[in-house]
C-alpha atoms as a PDB file:
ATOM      1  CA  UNK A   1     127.444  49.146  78.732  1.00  0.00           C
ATOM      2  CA  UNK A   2     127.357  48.857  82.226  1.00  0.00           C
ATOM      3  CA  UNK A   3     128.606  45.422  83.646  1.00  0.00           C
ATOM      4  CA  UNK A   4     127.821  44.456  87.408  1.00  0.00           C
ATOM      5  CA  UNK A   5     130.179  42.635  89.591  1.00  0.00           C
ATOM      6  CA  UNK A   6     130.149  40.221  92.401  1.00  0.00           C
ATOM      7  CA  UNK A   7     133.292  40.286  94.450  1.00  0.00           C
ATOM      8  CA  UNK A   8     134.895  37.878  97.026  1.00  0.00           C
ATOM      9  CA  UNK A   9     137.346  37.972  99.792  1.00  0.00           C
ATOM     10  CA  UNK A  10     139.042  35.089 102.000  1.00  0.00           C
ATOM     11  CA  UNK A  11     142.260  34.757 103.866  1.00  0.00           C
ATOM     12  CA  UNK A  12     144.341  31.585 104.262  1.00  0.00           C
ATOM     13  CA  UNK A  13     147.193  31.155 106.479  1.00  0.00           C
ATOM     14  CA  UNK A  14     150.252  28.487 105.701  1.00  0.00           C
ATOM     15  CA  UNK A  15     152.145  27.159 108.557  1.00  0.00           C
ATOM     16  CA  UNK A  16     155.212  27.836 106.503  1.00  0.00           C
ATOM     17  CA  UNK A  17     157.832  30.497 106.024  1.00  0.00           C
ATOM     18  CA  UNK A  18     157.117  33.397 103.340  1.00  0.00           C
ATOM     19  CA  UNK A  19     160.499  31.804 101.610  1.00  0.00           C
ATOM     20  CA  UNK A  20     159.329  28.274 101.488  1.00  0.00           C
ATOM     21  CA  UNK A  21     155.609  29.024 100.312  1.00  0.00           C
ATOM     22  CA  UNK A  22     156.552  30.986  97.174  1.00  0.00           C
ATOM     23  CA  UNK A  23     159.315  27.621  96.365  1.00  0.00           C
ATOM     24  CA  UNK A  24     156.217  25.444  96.593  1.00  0.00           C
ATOM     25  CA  UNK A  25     153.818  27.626  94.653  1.00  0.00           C
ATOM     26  CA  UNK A  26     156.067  27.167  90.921  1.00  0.00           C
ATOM     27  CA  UNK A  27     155.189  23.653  92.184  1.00  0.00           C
ATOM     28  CA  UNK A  28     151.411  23.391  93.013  1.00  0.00           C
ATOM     29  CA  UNK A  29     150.921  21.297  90.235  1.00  0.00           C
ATOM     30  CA  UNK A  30     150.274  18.217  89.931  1.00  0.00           C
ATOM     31  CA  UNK A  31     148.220  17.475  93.574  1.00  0.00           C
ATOM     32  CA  UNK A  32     145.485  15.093  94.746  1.00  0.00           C
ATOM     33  CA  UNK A  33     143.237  18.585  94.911  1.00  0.00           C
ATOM     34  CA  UNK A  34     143.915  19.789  91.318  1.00  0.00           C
ATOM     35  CA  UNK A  35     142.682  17.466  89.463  1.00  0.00           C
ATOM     36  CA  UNK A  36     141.030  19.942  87.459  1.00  0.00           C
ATOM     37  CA  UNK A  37     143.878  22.122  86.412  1.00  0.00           C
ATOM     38  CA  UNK A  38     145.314  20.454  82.938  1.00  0.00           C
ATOM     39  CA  UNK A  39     147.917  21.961  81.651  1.00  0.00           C
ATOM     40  CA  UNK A  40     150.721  24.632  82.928  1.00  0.00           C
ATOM     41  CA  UNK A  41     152.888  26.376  81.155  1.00  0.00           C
ATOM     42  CA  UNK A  42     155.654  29.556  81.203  1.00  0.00           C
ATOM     43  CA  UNK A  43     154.996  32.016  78.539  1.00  0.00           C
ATOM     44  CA  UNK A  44     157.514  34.724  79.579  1.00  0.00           C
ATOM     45  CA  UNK A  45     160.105  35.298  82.548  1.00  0.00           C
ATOM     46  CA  UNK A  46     162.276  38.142  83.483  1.00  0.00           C
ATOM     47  CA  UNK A  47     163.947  40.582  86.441  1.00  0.00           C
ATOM     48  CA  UNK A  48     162.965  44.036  86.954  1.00  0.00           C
ATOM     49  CA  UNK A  49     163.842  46.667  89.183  1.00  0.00           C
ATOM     50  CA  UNK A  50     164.678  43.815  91.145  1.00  0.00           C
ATOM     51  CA  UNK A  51     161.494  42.232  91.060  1.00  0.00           C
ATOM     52  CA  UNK A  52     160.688  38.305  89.189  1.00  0.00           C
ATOM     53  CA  UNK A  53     157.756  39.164  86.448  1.00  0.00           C
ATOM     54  CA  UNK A  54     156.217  36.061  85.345  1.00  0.00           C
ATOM     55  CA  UNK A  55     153.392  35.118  82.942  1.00  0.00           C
ATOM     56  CA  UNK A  56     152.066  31.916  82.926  1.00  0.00           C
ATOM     57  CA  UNK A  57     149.185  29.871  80.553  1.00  0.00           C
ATOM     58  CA  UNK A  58     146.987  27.355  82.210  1.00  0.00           C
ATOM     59  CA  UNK A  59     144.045  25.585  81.302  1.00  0.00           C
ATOM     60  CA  UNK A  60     141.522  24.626  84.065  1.00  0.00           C
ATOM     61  CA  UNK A  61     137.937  22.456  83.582  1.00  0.00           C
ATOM     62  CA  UNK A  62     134.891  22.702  86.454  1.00  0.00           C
ATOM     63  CA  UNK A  63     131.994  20.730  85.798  1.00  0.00           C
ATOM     64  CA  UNK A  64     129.062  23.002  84.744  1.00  0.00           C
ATOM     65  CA  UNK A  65     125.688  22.838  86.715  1.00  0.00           C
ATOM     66  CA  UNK A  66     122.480  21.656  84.580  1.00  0.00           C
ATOM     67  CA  UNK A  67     121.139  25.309  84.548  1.00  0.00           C
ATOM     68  CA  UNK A  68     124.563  26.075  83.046  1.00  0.00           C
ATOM     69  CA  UNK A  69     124.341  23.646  79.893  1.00  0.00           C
ATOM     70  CA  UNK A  70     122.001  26.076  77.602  1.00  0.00           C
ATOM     71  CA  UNK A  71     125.231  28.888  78.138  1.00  0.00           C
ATOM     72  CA  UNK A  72     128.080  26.968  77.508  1.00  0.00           C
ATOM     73  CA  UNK A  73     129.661  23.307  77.646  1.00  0.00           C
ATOM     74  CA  UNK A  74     132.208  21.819  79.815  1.00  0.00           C
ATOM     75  CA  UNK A  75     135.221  22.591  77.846  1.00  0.00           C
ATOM     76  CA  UNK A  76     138.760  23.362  79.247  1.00  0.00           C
ATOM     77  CA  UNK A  77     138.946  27.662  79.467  1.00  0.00           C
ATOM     78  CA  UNK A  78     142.300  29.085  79.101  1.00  0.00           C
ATOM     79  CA  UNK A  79     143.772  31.520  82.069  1.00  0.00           C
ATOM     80  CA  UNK A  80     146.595  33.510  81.751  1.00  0.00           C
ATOM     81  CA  UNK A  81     148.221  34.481  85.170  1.00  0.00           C
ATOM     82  CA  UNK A  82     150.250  37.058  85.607  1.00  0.00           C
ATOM     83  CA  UNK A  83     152.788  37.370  88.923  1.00  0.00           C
ATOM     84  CA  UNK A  84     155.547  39.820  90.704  1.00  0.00           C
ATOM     85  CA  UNK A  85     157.517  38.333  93.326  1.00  0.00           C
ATOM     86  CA  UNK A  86     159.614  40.921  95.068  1.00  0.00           C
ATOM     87  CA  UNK A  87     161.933  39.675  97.599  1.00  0.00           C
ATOM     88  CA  UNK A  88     162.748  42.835  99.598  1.00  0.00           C
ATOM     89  CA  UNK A  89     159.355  43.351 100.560  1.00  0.00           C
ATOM     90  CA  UNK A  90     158.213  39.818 101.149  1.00  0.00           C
ATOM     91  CA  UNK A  91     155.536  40.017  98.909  1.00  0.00           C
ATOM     92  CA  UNK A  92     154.224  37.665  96.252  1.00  0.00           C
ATOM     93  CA  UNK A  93     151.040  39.110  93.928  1.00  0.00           C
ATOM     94  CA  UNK A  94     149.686  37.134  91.270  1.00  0.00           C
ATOM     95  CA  UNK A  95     147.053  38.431  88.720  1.00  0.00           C
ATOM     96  CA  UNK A  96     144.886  35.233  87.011  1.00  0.00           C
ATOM     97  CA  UNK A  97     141.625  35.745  84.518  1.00  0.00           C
ATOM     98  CA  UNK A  98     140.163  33.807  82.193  1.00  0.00           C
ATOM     99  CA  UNK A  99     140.370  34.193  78.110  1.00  0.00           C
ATOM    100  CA  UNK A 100     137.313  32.168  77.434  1.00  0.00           C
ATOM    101  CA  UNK A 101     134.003  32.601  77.907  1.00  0.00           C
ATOM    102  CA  UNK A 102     134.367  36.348  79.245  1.00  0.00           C
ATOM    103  CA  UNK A 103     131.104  37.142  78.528  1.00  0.00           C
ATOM    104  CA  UNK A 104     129.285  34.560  80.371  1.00  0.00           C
ATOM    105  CA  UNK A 105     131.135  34.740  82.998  1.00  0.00           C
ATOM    106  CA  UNK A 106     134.768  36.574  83.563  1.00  0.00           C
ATOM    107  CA  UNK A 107     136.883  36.088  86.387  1.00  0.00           C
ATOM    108  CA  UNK A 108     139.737  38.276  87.987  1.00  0.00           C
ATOM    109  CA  UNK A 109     141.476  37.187  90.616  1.00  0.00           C
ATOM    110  CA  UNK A 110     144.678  38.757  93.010  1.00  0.00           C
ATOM    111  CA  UNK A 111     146.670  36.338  95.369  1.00  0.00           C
ATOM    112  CA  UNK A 112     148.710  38.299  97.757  1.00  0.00           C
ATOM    113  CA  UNK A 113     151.015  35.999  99.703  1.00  0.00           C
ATOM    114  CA  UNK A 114     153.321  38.312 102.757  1.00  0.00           C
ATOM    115  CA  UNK A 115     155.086  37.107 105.216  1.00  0.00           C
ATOM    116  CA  UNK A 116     153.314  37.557 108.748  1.00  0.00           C
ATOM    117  CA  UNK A 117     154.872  38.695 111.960  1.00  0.00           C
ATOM    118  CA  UNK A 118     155.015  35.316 113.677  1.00  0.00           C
ATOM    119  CA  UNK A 119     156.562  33.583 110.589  1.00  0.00           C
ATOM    120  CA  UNK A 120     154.154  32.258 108.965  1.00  0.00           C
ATOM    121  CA  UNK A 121     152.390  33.469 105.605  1.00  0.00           C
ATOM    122  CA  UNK A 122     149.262  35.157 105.359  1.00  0.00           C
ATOM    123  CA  UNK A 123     147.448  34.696 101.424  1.00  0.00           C
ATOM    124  CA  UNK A 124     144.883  37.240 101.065  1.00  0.00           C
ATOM    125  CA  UNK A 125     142.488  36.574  97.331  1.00  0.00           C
ATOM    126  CA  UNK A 126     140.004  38.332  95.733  1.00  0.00           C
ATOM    127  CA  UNK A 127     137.762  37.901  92.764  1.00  0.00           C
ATOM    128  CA  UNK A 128     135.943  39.936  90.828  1.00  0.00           C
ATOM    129  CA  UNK A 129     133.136  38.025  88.881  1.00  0.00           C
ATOM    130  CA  UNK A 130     130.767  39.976  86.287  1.00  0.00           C
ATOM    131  CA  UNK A 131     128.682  38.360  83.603  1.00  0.00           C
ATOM    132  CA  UNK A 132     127.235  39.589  80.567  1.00  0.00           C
ATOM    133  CA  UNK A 133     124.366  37.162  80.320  1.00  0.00           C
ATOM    134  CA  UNK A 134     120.637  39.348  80.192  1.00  0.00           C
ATOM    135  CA  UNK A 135     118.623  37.999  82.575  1.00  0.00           C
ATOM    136  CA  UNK A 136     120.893  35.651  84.490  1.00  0.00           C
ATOM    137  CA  UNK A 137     123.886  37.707  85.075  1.00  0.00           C
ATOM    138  CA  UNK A 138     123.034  37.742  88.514  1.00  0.00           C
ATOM    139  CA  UNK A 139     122.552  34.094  89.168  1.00  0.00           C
ATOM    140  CA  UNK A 140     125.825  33.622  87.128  1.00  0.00           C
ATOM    141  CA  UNK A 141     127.912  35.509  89.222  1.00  0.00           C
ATOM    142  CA  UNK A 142     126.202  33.509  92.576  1.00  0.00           C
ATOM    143  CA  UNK A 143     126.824  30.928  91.709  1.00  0.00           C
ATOM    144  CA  UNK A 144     130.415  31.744  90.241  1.00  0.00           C
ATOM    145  CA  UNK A 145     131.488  33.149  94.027  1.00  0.00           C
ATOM    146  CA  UNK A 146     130.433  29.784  95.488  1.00  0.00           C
ATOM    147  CA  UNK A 147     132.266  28.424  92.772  1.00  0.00           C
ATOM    148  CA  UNK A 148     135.508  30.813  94.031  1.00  0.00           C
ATOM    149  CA  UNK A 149     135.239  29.587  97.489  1.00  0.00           C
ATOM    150  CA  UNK A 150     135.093  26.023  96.955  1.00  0.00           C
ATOM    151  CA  UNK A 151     137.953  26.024  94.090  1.00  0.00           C
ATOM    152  CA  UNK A 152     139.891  28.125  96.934  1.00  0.00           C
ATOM    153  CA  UNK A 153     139.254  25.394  99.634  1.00  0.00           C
ATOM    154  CA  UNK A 154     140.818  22.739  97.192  1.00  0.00           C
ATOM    155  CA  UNK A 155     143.571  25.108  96.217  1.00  0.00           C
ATOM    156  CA  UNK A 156     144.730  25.599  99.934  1.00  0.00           C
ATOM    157  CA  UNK A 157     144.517  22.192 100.622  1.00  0.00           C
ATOM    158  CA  UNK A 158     146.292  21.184  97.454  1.00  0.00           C
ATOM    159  CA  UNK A 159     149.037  23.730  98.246  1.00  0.00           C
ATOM    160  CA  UNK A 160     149.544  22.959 102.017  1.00  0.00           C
ATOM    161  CA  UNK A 161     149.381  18.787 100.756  1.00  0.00           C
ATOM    162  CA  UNK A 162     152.587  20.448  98.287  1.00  0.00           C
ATOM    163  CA  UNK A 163     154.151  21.966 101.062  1.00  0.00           C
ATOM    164  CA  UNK A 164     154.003  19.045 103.420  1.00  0.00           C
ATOM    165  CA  UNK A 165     156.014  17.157 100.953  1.00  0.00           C
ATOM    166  CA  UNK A 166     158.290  19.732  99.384  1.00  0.00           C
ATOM    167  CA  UNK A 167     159.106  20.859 103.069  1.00  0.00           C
ATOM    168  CA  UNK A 168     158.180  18.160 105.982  1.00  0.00           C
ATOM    169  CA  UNK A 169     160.158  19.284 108.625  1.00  0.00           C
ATOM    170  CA  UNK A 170     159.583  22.967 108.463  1.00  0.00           C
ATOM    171  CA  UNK A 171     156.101  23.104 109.261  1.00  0.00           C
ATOM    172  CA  UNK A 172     155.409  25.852 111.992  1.00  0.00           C
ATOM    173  CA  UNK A 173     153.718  24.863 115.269  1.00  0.00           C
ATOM    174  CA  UNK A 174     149.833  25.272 115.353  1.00  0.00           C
ATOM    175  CA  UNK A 175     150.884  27.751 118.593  1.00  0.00           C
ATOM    176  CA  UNK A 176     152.704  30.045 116.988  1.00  0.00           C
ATOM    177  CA  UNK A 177     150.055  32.266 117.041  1.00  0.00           C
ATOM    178  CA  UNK A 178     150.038  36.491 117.897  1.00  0.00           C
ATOM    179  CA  UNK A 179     150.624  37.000 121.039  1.00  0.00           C
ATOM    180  CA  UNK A 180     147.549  39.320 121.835  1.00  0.00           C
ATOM    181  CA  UNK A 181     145.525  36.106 120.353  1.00  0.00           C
ATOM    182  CA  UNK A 182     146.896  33.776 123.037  1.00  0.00           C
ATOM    183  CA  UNK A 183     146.222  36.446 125.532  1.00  0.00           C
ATOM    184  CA  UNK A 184     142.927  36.963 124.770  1.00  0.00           C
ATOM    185  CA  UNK A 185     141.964  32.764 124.751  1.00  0.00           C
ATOM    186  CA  UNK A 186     143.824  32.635 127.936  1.00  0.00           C
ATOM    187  CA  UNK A 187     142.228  35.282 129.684  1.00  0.00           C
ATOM    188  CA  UNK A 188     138.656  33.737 129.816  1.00  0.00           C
ATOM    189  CA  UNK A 189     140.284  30.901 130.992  1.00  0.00           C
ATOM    190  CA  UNK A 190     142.409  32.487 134.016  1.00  0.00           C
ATOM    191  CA  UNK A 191     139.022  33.720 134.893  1.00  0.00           C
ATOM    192  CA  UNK A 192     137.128  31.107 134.870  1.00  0.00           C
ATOM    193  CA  UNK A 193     139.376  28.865 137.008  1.00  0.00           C
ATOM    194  CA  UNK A 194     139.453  31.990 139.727  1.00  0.00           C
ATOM    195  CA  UNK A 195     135.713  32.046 139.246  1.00  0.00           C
ATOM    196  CA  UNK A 196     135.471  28.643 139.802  1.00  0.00           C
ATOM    197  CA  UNK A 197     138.131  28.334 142.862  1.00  0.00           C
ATOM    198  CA  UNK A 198     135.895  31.241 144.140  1.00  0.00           C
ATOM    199  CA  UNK A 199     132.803  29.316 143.291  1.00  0.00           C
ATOM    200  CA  UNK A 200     133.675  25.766 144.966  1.00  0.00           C
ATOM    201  CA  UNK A 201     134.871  28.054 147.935  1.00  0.00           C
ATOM    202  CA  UNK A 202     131.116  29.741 147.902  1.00  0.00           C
ATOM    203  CA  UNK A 203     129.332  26.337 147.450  1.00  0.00           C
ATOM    204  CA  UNK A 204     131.325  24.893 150.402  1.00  0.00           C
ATOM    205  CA  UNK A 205     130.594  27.254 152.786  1.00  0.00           C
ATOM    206  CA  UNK A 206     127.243  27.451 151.582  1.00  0.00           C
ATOM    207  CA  UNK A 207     127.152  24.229 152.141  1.00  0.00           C
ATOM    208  CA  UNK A 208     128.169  24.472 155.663  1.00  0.00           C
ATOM    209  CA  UNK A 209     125.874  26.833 156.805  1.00  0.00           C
ATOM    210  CA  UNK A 210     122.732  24.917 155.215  1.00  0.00           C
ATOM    211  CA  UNK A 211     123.644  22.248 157.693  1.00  0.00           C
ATOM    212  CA  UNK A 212     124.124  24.474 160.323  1.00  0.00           C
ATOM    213  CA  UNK A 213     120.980  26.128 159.924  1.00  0.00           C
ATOM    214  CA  UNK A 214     119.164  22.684 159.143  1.00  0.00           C
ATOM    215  CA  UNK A 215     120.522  21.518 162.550  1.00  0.00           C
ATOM    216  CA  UNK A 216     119.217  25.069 163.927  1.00  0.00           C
ATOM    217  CA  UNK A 217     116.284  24.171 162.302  1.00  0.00           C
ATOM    218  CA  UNK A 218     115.796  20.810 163.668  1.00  0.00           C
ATOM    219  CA  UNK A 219     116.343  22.398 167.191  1.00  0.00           C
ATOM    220  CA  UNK A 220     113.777  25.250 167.085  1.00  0.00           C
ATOM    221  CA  UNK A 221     111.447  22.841 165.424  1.00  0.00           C
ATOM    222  CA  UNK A 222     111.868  20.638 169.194  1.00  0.00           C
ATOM    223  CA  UNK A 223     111.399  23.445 171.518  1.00  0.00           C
ATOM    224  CA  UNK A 224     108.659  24.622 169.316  1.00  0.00           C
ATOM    225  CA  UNK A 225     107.303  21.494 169.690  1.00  0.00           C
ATOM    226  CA  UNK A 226     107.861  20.822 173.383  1.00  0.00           C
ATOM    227  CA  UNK A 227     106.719  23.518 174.526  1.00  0.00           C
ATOM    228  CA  UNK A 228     103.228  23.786 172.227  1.00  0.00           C
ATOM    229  CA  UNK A 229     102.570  20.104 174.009  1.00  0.00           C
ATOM    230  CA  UNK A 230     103.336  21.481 177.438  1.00  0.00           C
ATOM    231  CA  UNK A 231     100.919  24.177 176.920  1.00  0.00           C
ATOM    232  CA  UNK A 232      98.522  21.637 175.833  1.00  0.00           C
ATOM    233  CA  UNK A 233      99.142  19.818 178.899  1.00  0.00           C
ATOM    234  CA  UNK A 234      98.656  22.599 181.229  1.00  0.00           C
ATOM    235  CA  UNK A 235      95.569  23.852 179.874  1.00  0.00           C
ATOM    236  CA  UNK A 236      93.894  20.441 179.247  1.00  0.00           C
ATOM    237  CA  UNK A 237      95.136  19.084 182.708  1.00  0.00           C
ATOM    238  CA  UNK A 238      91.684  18.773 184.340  1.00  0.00           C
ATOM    239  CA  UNK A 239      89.906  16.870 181.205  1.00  0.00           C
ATOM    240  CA  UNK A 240      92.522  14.755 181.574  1.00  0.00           C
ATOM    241  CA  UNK A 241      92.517  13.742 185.517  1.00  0.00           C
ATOM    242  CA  UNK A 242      88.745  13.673 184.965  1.00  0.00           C
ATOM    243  CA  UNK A 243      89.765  11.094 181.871  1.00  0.00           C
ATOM    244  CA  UNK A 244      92.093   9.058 183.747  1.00  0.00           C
ATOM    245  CA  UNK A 245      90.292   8.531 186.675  1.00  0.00           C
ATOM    246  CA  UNK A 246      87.130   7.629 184.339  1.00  0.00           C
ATOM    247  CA  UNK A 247      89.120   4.884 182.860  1.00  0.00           C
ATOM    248  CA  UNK A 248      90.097   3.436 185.892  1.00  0.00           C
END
């Protein structure tokens, strides 16, 4: 049998070190954003190769969506997760799916937490969501990927809310960013203040030469003026003798 499945990708990035993140994550638990994780325990944990194998039982509840209730009810589901920390590399993997209800829905996930150039530490996750459901396996795993992002928005808040406590004075500057990032946003604005220097400069003298050619304006527009009435006057300057001397 052939089982279709959705998968997900999204990056988060902690303003902490690689060192301090993986001390926080053995303490995730409880926060104000994990109110749905119950219970947390360590099944097995040992060193290899140089490496920290772990293996780890949780159970986790989500409430279920009213479409949901024919499948299955809002129980707690058991996840086992699965993690290798190796220290000379920097990088921390975990492995998490779920033992119940596989075939309405079954969820793999893989965390990889590495430590980034500037400092800070980049977590990269992906799920894998399939469902065995005829008929709705489709709408199952939709709705179970916008279920993954919105559980991995709490979980990132959660964990940085850990981190703030577990580690307030270590928090990294919101400017420690790559340097070819900075370079980039400050680019556009480099040019913009040159194009507007440039621009004021081009509106000014602009400026000055409107009035200059108003006032030219204003001038021609006299002579013009002048001399269309002197024409007038030489032309017409019988009719008007003959007019004058009527009058009088």
């Amino acid at each position: 049998m052939v089982v279709t499945a959705s998968t997900c990708r999204t990056e988060t990035v902690f303003d902490y070190s690689w060192k301090h993140v993986v001390s926080a994550y053995w303490n995730r638990y409880p926060n104000p954003s994990s109110t749905h994780v119950l219970t947390e325990d360590t099944i097995k944990r040992e060193v290899r190769d140089g490496k920290l194998y772990s293996r780890r039982l949780l159970s986790k509840t989500n409430p279920v969506p009213k479409w949901g209730a024919r499948f299955y009810n809002n129980v707690p589901v058991k996840i086992v997760e699965d993690s290798v920390l190796d220290p000379v590399k920097k990088t921390f993997t975990t492995f998490t799916r779920n033992l119940g209800m596989k075939k309405i829905m079954k969820v793999d996930e893989i965390v990889v937490y590495s430590e980034q150039k500037d400092g800070r530490t980049l977590a990269v996750r992906r799920a894998y969501i399939s469902s065995q459901v005829f008929g709705f396996s489709r709408a199952i795993r939709a709705f179970g990927i916008e279920r993954f992002k919105a559980n991995g928005n709490k979980a990132s808040s959660g964990f940085n809310y850990v981190l703030r406590r577990m580690f307030p004075q270590h928090q990294m500057a919101a400017t420690s960013t790559p340097t070819t990032t900075s370079q980039q946003s400050t680019q556009p604005a480099v040019t913009t203040s040159a194009s507007t220097q440039y621009g004021d400069m081009a509106v000014a003298v602009n400026h000055s030469s409107t009035n200059s050619n108003s006032s030219c304006s204003k001038t021609e527009a006299l002579k013009r003026t002048a001399k269309i009435g002197y024409e007038f006057c030489k032309c017409h300057a019988s009719k008007i003798t003959q007019l004058f001397s009527v009058r009088n």
